[in-house]
C-alpha atoms as a PDB file:
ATOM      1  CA  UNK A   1     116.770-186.774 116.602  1.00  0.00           C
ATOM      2  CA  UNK A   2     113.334-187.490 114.794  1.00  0.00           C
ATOM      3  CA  UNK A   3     113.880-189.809 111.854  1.00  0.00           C
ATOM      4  CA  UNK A   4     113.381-188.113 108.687  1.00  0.00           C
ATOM      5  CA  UNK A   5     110.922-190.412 107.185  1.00  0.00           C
ATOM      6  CA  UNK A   6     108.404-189.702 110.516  1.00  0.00           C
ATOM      7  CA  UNK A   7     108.153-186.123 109.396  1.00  0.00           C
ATOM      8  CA  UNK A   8     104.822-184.811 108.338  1.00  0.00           C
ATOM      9  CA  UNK A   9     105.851-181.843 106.054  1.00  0.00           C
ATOM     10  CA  UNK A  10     103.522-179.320 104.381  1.00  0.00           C
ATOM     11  CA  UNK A  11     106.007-178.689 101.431  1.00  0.00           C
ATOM     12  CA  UNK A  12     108.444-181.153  99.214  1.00  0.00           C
ATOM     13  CA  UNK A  13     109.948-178.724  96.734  1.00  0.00           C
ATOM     14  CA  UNK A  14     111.843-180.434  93.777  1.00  0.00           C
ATOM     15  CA  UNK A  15     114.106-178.473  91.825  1.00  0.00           C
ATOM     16  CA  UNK A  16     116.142-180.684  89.952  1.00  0.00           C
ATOM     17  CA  UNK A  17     120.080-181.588  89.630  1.00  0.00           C
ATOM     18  CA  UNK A  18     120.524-178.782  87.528  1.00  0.00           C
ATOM     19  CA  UNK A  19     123.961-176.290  88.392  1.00  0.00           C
ATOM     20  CA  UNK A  20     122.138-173.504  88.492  1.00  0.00           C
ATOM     21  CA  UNK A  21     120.653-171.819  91.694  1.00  0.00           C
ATOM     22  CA  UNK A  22     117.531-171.162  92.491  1.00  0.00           C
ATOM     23  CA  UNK A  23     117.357-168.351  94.566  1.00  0.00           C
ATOM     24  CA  UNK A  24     114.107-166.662  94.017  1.00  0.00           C
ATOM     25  CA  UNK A  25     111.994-169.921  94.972  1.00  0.00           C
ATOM     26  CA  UNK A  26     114.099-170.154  98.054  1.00  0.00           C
ATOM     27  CA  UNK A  27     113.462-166.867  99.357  1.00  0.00           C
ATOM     28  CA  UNK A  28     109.913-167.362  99.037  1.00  0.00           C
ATOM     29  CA  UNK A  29     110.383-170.982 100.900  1.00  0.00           C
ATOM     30  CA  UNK A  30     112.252-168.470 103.615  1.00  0.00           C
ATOM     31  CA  UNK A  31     109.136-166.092 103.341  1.00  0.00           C
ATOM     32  CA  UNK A  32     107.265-168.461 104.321  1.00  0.00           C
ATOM     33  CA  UNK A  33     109.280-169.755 107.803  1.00  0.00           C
ATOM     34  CA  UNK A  34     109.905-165.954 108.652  1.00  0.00           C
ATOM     35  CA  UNK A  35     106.156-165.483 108.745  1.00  0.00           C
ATOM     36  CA  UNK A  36     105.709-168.210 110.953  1.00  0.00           C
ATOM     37  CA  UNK A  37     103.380-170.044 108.135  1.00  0.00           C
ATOM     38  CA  UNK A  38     105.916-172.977 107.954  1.00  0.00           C
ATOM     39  CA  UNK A  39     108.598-174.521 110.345  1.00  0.00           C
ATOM     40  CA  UNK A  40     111.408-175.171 109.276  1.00  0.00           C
ATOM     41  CA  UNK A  41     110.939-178.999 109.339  1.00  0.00           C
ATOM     42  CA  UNK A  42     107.855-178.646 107.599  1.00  0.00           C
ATOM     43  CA  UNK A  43     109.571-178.055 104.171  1.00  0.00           C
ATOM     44  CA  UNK A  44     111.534-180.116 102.589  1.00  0.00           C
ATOM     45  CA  UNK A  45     113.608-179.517  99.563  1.00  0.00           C
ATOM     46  CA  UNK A  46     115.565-181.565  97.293  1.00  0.00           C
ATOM     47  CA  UNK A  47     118.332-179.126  95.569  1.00  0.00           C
ATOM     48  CA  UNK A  48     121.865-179.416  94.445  1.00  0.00           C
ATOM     49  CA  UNK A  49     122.725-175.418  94.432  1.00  0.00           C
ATOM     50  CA  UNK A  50     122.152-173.249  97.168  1.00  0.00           C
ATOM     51  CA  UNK A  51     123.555-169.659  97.157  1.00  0.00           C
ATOM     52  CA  UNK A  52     120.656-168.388  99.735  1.00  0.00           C
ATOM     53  CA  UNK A  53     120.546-170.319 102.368  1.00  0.00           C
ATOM     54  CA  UNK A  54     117.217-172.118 103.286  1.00  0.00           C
ATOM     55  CA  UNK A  55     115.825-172.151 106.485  1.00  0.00           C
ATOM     56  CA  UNK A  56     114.384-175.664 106.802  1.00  0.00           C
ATOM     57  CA  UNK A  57     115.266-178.481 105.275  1.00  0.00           C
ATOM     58  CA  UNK A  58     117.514-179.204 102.025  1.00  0.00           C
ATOM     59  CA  UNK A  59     119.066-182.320 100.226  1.00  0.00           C
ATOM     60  CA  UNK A  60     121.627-182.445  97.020  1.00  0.00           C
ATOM     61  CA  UNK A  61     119.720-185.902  96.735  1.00  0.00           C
ATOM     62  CA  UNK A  62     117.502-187.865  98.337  1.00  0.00           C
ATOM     63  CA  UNK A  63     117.555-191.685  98.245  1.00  0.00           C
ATOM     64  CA  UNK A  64     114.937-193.175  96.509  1.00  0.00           C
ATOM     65  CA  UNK A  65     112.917-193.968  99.275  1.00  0.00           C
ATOM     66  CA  UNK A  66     112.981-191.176 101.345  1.00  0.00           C
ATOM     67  CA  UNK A  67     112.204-188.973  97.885  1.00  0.00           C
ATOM     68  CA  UNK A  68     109.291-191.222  97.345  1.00  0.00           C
ATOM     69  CA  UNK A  69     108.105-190.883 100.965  1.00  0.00           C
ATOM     70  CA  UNK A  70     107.869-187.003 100.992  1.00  0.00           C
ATOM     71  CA  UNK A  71     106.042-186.992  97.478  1.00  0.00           C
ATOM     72  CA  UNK A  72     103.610-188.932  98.684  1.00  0.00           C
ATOM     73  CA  UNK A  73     103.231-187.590 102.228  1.00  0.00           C
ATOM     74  CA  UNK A  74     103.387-183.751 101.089  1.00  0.00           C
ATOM     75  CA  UNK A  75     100.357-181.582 101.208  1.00  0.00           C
ATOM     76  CA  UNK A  76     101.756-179.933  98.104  1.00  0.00           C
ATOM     77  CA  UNK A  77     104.690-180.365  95.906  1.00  0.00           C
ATOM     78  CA  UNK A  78     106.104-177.282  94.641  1.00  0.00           C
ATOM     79  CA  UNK A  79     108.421-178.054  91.980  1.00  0.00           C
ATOM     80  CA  UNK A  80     110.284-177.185  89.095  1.00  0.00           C
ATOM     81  CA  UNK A  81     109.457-177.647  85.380  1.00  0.00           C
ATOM     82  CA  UNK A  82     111.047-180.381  84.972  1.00  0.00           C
ATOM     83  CA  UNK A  83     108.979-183.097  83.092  1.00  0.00           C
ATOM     84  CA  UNK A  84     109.594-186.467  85.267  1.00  0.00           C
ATOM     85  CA  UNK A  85     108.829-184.321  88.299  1.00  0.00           C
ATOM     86  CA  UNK A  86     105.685-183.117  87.022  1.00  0.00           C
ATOM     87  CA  UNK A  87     104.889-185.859  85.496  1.00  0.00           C
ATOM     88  CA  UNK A  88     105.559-187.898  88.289  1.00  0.00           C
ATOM     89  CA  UNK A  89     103.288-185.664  90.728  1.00  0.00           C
ATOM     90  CA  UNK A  90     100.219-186.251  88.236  1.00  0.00           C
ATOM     91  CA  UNK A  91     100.095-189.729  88.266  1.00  0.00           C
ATOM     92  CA  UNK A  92     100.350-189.482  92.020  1.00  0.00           C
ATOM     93  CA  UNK A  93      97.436-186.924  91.732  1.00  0.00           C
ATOM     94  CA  UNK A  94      99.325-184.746  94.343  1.00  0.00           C
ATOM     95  CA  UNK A  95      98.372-181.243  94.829  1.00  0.00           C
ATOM     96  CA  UNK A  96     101.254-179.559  92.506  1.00  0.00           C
ATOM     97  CA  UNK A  97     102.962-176.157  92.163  1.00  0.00           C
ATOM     98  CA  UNK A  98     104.949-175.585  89.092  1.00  0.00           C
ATOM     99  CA  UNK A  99     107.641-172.466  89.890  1.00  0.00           C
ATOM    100  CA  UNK A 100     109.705-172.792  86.313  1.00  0.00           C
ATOM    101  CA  UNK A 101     113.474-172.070  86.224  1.00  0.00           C
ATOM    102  CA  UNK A 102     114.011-168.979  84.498  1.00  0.00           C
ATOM    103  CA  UNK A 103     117.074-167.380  81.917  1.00  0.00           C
ATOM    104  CA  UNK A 104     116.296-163.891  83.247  1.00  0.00           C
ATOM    105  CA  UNK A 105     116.896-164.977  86.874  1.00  0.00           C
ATOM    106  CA  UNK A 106     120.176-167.176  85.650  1.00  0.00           C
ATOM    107  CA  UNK A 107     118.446-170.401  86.851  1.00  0.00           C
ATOM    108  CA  UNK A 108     118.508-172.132  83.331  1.00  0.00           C
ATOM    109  CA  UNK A 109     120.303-171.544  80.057  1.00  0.00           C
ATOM    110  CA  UNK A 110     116.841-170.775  78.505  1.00  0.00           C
ATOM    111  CA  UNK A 111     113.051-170.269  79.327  1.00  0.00           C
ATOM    112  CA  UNK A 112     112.036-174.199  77.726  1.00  0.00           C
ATOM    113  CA  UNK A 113     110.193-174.914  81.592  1.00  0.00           C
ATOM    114  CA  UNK A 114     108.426-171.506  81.139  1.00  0.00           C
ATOM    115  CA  UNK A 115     106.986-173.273  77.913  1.00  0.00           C
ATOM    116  CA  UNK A 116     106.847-176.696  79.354  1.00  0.00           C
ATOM    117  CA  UNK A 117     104.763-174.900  82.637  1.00  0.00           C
ATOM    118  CA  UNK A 118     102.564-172.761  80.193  1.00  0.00           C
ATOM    119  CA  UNK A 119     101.939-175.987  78.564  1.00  0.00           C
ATOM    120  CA  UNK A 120     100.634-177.556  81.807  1.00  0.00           C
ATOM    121  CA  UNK A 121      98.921-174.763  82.901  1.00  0.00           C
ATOM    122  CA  UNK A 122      96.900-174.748  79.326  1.00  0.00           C
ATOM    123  CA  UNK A 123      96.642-178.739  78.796  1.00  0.00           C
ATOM    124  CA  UNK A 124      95.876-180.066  82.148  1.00  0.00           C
ATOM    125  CA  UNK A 125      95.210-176.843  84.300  1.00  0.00           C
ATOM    126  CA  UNK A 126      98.031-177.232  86.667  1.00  0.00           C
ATOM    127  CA  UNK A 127      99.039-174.197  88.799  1.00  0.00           C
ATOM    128  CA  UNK A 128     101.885-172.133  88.041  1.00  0.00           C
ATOM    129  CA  UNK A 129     103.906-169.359  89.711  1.00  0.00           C
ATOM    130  CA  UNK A 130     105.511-167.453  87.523  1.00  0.00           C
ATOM    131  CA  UNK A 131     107.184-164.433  89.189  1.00  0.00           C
ATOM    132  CA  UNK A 132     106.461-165.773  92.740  1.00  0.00           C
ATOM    133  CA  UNK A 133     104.339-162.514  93.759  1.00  0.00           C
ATOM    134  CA  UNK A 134     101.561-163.979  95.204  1.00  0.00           C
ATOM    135  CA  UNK A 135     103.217-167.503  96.373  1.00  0.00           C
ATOM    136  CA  UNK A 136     101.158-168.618  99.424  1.00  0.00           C
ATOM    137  CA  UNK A 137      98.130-167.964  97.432  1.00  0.00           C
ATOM    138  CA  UNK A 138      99.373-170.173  94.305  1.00  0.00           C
ATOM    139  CA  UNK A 139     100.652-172.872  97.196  1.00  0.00           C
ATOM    140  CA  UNK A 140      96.623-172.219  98.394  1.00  0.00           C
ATOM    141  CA  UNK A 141      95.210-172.695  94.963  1.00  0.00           C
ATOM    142  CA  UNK A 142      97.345-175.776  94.398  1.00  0.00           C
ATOM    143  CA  UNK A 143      96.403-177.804  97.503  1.00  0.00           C
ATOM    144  CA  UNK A 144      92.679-177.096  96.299  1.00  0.00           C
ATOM    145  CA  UNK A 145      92.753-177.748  92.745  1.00  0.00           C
ATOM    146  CA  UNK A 146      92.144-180.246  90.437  1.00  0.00           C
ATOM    147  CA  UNK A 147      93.573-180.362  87.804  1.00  0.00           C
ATOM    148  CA  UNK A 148      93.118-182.700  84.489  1.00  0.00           C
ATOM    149  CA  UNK A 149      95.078-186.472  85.162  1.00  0.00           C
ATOM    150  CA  UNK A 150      97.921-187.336  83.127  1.00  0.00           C
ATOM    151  CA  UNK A 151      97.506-189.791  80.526  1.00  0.00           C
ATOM    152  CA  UNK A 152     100.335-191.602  78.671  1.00  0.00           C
ATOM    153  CA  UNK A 153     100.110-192.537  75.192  1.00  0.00           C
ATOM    154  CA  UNK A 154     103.169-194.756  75.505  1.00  0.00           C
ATOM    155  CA  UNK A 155     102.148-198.226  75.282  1.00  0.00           C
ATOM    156  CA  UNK A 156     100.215-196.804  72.074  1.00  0.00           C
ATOM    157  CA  UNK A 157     102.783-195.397  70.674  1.00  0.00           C
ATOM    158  CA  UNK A 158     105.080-198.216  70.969  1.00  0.00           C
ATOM    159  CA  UNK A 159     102.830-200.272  70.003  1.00  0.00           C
ATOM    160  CA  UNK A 160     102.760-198.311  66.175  1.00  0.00           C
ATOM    161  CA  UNK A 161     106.419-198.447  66.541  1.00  0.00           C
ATOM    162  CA  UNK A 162     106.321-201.997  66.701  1.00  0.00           C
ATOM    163  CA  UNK A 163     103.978-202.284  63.545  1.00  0.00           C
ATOM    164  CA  UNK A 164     105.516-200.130  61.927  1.00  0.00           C
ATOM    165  CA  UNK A 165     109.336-202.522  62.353  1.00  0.00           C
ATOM    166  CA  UNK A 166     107.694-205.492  61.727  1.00  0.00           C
ATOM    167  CA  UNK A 167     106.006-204.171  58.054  1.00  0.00           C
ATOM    168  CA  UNK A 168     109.638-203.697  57.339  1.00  0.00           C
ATOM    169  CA  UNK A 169     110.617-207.561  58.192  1.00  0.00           C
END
């Protein structure tokens, strides 16, 4: 049995810890092995519910290291809108697919990662897939763009926190 941290894989899809499924993104994944464009070991997905079954390869959770290893080893990431995973893919620079959860679908309670991936997709011209339609093209258009880096304003803004405390003592 190959170890899973020699694995070259095309795709590490992230979608979260959330309850909900997410069914449409993994019939796409499925899409994609059926047509022969993937093997199965050449996607790897980190999810916690599953009501379609994938055909390649799918955690609840990864240990650190092995979730580390197939970010940085993926051609693309196709993930969810969830910020720390997005977030996380920019300041790795890694090619990156935003698929948000949707209400309509019952994959969240409400549409905030539709926002959060409009956002993105405005601010730092990230691709998104909406409605999953043309998928291997947005997977295409991912691994090729270039989108704008993520910069943090943290240190600044804790900084003025700090000022801001102190002119109080």
């Amino acid at each position: 049995m190959q170890n899973i941290m020699d694995k070259c894989i095309k795709l590490f899809v992230i979608c979260g810890t959330q309850k909900f499924p997410f069914s449409r993104l993994v019939k796409a994944l499925n899409g994609l092995v059926e047509q022969g464009i993937c093997l199965p070991s050449e996607i790897v997905m980190q999810s916690q519910t599953n009501y379609v079954t994938p055909l390649f390869e799918t955690y609840a959770l990864l240990p650190v290291a092995e979730f580390e290893h197939h970010l940085s080893e993926a051609e693309v990431v196709v993930t969810h809108a969830g910020v720390n995973s997005i977030i996380t893919c920019m300041r790795m620079q890694k090619p990156l697919l935003i698929v948000p959860r949707q209400k309509a679908y019952g994959e969240h309670v409400d549409n905030h990662q539709v926002e959060i991936a409009k956002l993105m997709e405005d601010k730092f011209g990230v691709t998104v897939d909406y409605d999953l339609s043309h998928f291997l093209q947005s997977i295409e258009t991912a691994k090729e763009k270039r989108y704008k880096p993520w910069v943090s304003y943290r240190a600044g803004l804790l900084d003025a926190i700090r000022r801001d405390l102190d002119s109080f003592f």
